[in-house]
Protein backbone atom coordinates (compact mmCIF):
# COMPACT_ATOMS: atom_id res chain seq x y z
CA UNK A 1 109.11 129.11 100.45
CA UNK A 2 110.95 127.59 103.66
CA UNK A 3 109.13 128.03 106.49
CA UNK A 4 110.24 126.86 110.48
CA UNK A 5 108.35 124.79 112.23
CA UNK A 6 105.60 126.33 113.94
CA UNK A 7 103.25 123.83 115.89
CA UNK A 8 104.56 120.82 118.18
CA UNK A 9 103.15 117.78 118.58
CA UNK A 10 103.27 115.99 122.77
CA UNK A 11 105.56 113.45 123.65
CA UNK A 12 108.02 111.38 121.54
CA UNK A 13 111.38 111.35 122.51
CA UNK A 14 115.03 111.22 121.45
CA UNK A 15 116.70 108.84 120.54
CA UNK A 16 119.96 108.68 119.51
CA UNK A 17 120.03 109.17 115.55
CA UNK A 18 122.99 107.11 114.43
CA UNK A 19 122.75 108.61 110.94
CA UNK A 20 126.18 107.72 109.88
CA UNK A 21 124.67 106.67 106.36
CA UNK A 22 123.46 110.07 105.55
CA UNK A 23 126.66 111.20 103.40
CA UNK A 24 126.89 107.59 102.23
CA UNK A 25 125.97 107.92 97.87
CA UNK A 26 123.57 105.59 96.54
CA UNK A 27 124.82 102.17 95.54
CA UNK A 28 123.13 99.84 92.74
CA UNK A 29 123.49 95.93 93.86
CA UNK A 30 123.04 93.78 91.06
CA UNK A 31 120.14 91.54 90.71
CA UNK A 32 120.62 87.82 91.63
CA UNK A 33 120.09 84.55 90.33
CA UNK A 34 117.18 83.57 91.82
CA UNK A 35 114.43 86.40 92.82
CA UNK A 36 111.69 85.89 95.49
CA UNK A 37 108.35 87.50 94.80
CA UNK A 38 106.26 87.28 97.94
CA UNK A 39 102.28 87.45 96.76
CA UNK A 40 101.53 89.99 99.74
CA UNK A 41 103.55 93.02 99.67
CA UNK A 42 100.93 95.69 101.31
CA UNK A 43 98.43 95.97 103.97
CA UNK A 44 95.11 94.39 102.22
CA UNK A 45 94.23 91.42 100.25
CA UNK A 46 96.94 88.74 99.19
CA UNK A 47 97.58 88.67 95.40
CA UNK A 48 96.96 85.61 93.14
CA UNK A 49 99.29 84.66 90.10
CA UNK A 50 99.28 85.09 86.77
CA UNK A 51 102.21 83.41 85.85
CA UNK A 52 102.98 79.64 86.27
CA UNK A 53 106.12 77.47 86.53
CA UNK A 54 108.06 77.44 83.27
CA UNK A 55 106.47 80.43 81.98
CA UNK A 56 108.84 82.98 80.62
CA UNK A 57 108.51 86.47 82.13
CA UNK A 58 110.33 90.32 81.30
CA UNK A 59 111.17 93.12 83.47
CA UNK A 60 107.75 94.70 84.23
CA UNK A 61 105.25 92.26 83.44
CA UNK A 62 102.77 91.88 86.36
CA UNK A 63 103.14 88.53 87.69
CA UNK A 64 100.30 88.51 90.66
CA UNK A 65 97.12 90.71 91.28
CA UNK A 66 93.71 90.45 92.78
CA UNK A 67 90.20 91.98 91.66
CA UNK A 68 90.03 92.52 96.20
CA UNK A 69 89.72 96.80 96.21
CA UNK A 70 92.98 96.90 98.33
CA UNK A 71 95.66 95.54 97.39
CA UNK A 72 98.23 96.51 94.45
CA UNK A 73 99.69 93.96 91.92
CA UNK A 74 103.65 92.69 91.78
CA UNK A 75 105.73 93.26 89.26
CA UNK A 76 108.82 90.89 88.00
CA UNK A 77 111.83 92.84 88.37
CA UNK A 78 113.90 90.84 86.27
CA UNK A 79 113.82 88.42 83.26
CA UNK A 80 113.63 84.53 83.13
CA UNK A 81 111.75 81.64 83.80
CA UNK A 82 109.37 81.27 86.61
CA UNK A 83 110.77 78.33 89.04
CA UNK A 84 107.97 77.29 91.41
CA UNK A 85 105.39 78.93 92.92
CA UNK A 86 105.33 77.77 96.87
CA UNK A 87 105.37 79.29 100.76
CA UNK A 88 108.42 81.31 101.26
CA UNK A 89 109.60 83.22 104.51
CA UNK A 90 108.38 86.81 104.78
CA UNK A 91 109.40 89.64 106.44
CA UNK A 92 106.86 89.81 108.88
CA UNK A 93 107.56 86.48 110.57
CA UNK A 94 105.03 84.89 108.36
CA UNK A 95 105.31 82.27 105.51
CA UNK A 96 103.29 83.51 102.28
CA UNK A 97 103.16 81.86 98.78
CA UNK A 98 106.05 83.42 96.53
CA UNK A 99 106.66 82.97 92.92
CA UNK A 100 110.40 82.51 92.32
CA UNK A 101 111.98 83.35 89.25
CA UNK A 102 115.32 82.41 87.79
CA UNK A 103 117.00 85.27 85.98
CA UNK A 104 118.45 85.03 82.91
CA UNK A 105 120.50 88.20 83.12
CA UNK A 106 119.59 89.49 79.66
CA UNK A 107 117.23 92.32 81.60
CA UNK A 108 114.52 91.72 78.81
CA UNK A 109 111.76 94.36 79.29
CA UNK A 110 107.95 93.99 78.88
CA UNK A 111 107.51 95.71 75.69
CA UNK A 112 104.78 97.98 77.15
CA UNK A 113 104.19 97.96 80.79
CA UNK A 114 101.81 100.81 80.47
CA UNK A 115 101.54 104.29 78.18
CA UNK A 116 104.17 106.67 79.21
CA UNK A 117 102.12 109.83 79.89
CA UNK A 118 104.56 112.75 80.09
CA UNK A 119 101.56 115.05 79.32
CA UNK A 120 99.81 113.82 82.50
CA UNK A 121 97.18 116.98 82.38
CA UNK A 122 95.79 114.77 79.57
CA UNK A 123 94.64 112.33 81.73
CA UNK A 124 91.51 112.88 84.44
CA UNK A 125 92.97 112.45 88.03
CA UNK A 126 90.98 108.95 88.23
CA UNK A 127 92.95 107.56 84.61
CA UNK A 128 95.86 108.37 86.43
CA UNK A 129 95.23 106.60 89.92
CA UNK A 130 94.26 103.84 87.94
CA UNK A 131 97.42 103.36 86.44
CA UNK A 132 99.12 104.15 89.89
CA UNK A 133 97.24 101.22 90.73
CA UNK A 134 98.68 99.22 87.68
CA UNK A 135 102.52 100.21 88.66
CA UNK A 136 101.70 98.24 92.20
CA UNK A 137 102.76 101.43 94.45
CA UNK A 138 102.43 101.55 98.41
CA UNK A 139 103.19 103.82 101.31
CA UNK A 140 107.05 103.40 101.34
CA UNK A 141 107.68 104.55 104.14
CA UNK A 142 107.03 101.23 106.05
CA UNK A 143 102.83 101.44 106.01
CA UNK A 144 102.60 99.74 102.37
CA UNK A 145 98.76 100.94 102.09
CA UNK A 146 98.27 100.83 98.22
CA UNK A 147 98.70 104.53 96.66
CA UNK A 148 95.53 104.51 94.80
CA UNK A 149 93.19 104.04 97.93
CA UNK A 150 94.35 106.76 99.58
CA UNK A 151 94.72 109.10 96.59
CA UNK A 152 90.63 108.29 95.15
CA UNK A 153 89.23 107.89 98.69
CA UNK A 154 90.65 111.52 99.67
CA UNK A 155 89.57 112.96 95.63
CA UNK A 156 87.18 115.96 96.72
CA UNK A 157 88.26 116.08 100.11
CA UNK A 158 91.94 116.82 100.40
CA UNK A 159 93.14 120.70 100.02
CA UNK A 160 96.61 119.71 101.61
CA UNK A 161 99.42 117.59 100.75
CA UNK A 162 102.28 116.99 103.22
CA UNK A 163 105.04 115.83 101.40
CA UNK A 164 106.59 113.19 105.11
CA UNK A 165 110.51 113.74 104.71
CA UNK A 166 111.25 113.92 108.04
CA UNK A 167 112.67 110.32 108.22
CA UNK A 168 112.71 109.93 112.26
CA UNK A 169 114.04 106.45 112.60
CA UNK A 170 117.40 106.48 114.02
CA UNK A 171 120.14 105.03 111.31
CA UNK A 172 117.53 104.83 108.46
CA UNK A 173 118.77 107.71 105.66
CA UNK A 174 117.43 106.34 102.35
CA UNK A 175 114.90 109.33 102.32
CA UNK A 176 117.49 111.95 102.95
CA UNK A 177 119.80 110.15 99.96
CA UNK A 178 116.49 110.16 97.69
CA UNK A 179 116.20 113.89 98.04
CA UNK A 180 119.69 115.00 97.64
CA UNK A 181 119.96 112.28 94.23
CA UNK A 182 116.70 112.87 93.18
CA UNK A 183 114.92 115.81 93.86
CA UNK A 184 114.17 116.62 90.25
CA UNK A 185 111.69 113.29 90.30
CA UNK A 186 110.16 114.55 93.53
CA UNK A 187 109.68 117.91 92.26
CA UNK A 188 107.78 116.82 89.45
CA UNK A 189 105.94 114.01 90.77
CA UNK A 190 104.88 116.33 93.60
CA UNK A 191 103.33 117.97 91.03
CA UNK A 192 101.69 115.66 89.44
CA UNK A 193 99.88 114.61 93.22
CA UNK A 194 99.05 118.26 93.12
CA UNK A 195 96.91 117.85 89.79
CA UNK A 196 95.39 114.34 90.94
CA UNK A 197 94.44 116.31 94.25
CA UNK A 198 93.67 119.81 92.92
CA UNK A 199 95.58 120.86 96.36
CA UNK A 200 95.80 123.85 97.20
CA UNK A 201 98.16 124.04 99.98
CA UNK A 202 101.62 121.81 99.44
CA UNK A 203 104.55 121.02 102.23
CA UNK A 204 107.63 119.72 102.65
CA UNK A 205 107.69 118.43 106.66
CA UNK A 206 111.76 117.61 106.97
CA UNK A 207 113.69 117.88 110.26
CA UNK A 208 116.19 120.10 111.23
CA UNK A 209 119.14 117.34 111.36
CA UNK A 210 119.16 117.52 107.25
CA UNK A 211 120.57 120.95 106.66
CA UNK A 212 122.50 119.64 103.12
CA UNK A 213 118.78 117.94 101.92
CA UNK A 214 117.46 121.57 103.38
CA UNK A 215 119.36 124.07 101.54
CA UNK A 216 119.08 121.81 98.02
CA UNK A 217 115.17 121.96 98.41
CA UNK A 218 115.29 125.66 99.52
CA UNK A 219 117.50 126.28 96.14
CA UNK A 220 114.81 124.23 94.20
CA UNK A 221 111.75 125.80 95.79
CA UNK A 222 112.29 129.33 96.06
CA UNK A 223 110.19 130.66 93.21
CA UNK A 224 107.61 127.74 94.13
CA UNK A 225 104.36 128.07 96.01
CA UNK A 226 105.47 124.50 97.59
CA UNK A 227 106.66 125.40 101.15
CA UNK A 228 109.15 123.37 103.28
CA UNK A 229 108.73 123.55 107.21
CA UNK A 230 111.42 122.58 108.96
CA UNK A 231 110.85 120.71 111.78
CA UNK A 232 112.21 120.09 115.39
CA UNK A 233 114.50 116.53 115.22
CA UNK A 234 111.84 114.66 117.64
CA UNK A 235 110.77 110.98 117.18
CA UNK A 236 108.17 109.76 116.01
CA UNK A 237 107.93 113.32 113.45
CA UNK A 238 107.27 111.32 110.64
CA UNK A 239 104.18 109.63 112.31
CA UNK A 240 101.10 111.02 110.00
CA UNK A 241 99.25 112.11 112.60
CA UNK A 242 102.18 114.30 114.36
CA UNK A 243 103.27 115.14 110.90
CA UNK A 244 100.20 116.67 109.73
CA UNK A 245 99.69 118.59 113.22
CA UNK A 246 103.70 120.03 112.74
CA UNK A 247 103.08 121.10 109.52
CA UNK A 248 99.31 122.51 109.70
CA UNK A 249 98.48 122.84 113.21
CA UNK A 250 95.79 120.39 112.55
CA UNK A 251 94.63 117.93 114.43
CA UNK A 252 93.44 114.25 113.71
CA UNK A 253 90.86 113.12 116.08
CA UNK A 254 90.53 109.78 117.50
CA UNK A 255 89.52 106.86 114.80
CA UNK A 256 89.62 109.52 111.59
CA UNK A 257 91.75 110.11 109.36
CA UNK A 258 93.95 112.15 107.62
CA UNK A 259 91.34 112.93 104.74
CA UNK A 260 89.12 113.85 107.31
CA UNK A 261 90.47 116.91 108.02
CA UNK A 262 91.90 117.76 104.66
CA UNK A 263 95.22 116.48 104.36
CA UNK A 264 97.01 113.78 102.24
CA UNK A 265 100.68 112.47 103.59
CA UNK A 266 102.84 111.20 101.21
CA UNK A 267 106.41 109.29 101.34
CA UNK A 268 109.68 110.87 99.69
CA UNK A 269 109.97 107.56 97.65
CA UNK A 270 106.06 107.32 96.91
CA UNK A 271 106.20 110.76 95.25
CA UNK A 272 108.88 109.42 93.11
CA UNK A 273 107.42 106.32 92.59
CA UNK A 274 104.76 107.79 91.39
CA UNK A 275 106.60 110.28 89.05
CA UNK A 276 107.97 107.05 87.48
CA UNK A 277 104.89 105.23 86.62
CA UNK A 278 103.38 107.89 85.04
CA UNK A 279 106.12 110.03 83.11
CA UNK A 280 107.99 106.47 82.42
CA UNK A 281 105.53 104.15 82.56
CA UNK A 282 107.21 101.97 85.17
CA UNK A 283 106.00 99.96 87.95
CA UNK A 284 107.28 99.72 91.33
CA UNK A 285 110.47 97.61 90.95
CA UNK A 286 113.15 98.85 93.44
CA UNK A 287 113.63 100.17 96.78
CA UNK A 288 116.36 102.55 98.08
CA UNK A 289 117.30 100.77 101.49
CA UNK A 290 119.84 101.57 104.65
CA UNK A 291 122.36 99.18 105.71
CA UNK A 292 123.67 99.65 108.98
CA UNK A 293 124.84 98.37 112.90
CA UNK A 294 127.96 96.42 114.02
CA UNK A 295 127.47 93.11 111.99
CA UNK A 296 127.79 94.62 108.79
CA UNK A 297 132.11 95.70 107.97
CA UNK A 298 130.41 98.91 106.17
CA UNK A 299 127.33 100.61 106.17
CA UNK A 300 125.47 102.30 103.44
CA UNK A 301 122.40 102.82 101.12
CA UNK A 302 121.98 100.87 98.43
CA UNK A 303 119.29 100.93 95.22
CA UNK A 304 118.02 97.14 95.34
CA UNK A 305 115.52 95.30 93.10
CA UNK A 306 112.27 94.13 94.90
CA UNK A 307 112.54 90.06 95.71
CA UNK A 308 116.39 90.57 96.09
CA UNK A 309 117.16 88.31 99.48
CA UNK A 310 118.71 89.47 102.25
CA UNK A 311 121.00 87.63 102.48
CA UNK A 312 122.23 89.25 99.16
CA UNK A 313 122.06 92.54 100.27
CA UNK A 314 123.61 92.00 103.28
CA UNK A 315 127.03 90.11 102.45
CA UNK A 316 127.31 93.00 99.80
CA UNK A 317 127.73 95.14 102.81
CA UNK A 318 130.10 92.62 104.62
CA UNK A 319 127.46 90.70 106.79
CA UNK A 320 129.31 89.59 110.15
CA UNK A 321 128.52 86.31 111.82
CA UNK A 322 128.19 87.91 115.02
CA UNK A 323 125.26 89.42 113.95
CA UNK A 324 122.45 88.70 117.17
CA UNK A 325 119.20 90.59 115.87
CA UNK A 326 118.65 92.05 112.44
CA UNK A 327 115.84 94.15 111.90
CA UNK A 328 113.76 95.25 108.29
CA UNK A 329 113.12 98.67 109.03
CA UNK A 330 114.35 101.16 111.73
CA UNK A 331 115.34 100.04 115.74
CA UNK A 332 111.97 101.56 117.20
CA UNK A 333 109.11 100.03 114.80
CA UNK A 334 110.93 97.62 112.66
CA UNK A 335 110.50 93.57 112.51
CA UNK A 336 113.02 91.37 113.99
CA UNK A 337 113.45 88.63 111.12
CA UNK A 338 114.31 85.30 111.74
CA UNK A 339 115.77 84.12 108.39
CA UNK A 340 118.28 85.83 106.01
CA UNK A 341 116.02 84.13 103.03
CA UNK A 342 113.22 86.66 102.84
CA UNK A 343 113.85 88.97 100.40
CA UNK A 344 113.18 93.04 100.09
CA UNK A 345 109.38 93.58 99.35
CA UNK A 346 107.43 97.43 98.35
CA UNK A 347 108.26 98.64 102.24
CA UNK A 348 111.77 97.26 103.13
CA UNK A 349 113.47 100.53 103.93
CA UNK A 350 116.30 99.51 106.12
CA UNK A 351 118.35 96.43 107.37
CA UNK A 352 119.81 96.78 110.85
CA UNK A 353 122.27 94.09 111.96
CA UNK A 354 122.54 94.62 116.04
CA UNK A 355 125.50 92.81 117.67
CA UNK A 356 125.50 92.18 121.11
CA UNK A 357 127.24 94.97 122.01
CA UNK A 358 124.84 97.14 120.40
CA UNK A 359 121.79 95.21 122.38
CA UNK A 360 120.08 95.07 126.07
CA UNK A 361 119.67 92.27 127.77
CA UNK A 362 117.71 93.85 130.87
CA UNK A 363 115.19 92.05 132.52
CA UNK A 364 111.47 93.83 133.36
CA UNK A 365 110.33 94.76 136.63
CA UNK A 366 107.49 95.84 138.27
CA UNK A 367 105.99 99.35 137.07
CA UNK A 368 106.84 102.09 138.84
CA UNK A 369 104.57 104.34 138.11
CA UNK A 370 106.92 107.09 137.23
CA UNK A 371 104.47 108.25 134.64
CA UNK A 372 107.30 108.48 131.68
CA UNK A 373 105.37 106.57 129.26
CA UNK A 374 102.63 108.43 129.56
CA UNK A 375 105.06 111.53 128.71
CA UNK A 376 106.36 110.22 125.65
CA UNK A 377 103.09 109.16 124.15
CA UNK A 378 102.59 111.14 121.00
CA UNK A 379 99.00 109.86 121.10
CA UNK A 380 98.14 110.80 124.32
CA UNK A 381 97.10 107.32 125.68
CA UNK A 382 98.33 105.78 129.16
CA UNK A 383 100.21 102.46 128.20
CA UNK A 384 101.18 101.81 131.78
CA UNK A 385 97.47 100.78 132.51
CA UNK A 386 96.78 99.52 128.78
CA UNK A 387 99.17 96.83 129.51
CA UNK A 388 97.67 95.98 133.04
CA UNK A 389 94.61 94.71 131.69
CA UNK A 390 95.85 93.30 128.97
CA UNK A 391 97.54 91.24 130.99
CA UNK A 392 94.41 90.63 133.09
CA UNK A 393 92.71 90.14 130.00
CA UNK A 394 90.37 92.83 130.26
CA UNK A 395 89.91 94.02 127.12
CA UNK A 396 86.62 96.29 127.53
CA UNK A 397 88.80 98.70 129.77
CA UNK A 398 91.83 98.17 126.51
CA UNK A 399 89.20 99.60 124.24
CA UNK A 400 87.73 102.38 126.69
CA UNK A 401 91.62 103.56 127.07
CA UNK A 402 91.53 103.70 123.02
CA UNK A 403 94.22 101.29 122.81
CA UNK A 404 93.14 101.12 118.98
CA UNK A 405 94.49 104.73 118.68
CA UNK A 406 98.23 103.49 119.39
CA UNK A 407 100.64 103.93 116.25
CA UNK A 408 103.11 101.52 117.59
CA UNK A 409 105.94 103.72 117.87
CA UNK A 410 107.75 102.17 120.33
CA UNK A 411 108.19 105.62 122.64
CA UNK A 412 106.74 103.57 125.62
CA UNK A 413 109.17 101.13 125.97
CA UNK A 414 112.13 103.31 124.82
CA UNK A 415 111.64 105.83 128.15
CA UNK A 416 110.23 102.95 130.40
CA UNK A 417 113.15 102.52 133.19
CA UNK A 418 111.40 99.14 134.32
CA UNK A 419 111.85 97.84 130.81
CA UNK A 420 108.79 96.53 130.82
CA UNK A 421 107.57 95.94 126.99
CA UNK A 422 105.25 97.58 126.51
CA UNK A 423 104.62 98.41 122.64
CA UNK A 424 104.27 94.08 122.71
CA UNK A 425 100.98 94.61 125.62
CA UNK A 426 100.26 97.32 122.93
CA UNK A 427 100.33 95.52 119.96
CA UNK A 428 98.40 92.78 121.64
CA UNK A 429 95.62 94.54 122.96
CA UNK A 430 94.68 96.13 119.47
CA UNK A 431 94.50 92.69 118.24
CA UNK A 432 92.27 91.37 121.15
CA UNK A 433 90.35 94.24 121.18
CA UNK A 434 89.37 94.03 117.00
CA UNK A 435 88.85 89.87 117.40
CA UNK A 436 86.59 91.04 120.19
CA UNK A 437 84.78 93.78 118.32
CA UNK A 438 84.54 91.50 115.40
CA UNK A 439 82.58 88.87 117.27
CA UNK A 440 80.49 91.34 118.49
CA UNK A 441 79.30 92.48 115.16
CA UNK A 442 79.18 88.65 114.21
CA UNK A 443 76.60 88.15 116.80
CA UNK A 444 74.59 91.30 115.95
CA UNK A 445 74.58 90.15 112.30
């Protein structure tokens, strides 16, 4: 059933899409010689080894895990000998303990990851979030909460799932690739979230700049009670919350979530991801991501294997020297990194390379108060003010503005004419604002 979009979500705003890469086919870059595994690959607890130098490892055999409730294991994504286990450079600015395998490019398998289950309607919903949580899959579309937390904590509770395809971020088209190359996989593994969830209403959220992606899930759909709403091209669409009141009409209030009012969002790749663990027994092991910007001669998606480095990926693209900023994800909530070293972990999705030409270099000035931030909040919060007393270190009146409700999005600075940055006063008030309420409870405890 295709349905058009119905409800709007406030603010956002519109940036310009760049989506050159969208008719660009899937490419497969070869694994390299030495592969990074970074022990933290998801929002939770960091994973401990269970491998050791000199030990020999196969294609699918966990390598790292933890018995912490969220987090989700790593997988080795090729075959050889483990190097050394030691700090490495991370995508999110960080340095966290990697293993680091050599690869002996005979692409040895584990002999059994986990059972294949083809007949999934064999299994209870919790058997099979279980071995979700075996096959190590996140949130790929940048969050990287483990799969199986929000799948058992929404078991009883969730009669809709949103399937998030709107993809949102300017340049980033991996999504829109996945669907047109692989739509069979989503099909099915939407329907195996369907049994997990016993949901009774499904969606498709997608945006209106995908008319090719569209028309192929129309053709797929059409004797299907899965319905696909097509959406108005707005960023951020693909935000959960603006997602799930698009698609539904319903709203998320403040400090809830998504569960709490029914409703289960889901990642293009996740659903996939999913499909593949269970009907394949495979773990998480690759990632479709967008290459793109001036320092790159061509742009393009390519199908890389987790702990590939960046550097890697990028001089298969043609990586220019010129290159002033690259980012891991999309322009507007992406990480600037600062080495080429790191390699592609569970939520790299995109890698931008900016040249100067393709940058700002304007200086902030005093607010204006012309009110446009406030416009293009999709949360409804005032960032203007947020950021004044953050910088006067007032953090009681942060948390009374519900600074904590800010999805980083970016939409702030984007239509701020002073240039003042203010998704960084964002970002930094949430953080002062939890070490403050954490003290707090210390003291009452």
């Amino acid at each position: 059933m295709r349905l058009n979009w119905i409800h709007r979500f406030k603010g956002g705003v519109h940036p310009t899409p760049h989506k050159n890469t969208r008719s660009k086919p899937i490419e497969t870059l070869a694994p390299q010689k030495e592969m990074i595994y970074p022990l933290l690959q998801h929002i939770g607890a960091i994973c401990e080894p269970c491998v050791k130098p000199g030990d020999d490892v196969k294609i699918g055999q966990k390598i790292a895990d933890t018995p912490a409730a969220v987090a989700a294991p790593v997988h080795a994504t090729v075959s050889g000998t483990v190097k050394k286990i030691c700090d490495w450079d991370h995508p999110t600015g960080n340095r966290i303990p990697a293993i680091i395998i050599e690869n002996d490019f005979e692409d040895r398998r584990a002999e059994c990851f986990q059972e294949a289950c083809p007949d999934y309607q064999s299994k209870s919903p919790e058997e099979l979030i279980a071995m979700i949580r075996e096959a190590g899959i996140v949130g790929m579309g940048g969050a990287a909460f483990p799969t199986h937390i929000k799948l058992s904590s929404g078991l009883g509770r969730v009669d809709t799932v949103v399937v998030n395809a709107a993809e949102c971020e300017p340049y980033l088209s991996s999504d829109h690739r996945v669907i047109l190359e692989n739509i069979d996989e989503l099909l099915d593994g939407l329907k195996i979230v369907r049994y997990i969830m016993s949901a009774q209403n499904m969606y498709i959220g997608i945006e209106n700049n995908k008319p090719d992606a569209i028309s192929l899930l129309h053709k797929k759909l059409a004797k299907s009670r899965v319905r696909v709403v097509i959406l108005k091209t707005k960023y951020p669409q693909g935000g959960e919350k603006q997602l799930i009141r698009a698609v539904t009409g319903r709203v998320v209030p403040s400090g809830k979530l998504p569960a709490d009012v029914g409703c289960l969002v889901m990642n293009v790749d996740t659903v996939i991801a999913i499909y593949r663990a269970i009907v394949n027994g495979s773990p998480l092991m690759r990632r479709i991501v967008t290459v793109a910007g001036h320092g790159v001669e061509r742009s393009g998606n390519v199908n890389v294997r987790i702990g590939t480095p960046f550097s890697a990926v990028l001089q298969y693209f043609g990586y220019k020297p010129s290159t002033r900023k690259l980012i891991m994800g999309g322009p507007m909530m992406g990480t600037a990194q600062y080495s080429l070293d790191a390699p592609v972990i569970k939520s790299t999705s995109g890698l931008l390379c900016f040249t100067k030409d393709q940058l700002t270099a304007d200086r902030d000035v005093d607010c204006i108060r012309c009110g446009s931030c406030v416009a293009a909040c999709p949360m409804q919060l005032v960032p203007s003010y947020i950021a004044q007393y953050v910088k006067a270190e007032k953090f009681e009146k942060v948390q009374a503005l519900h600074a904590a409700d800010c999805i980083e999005c970016g939409c702030c600075s984007f239509t701020c004419p002073a240039k003042i940055p203010l998704i960084q006063y964002m970002r930094i008030g949430k953080q002062r604002v939890s070490e403050m309420n954490r003290k707090e409870g210390g003291k009452r405890t």
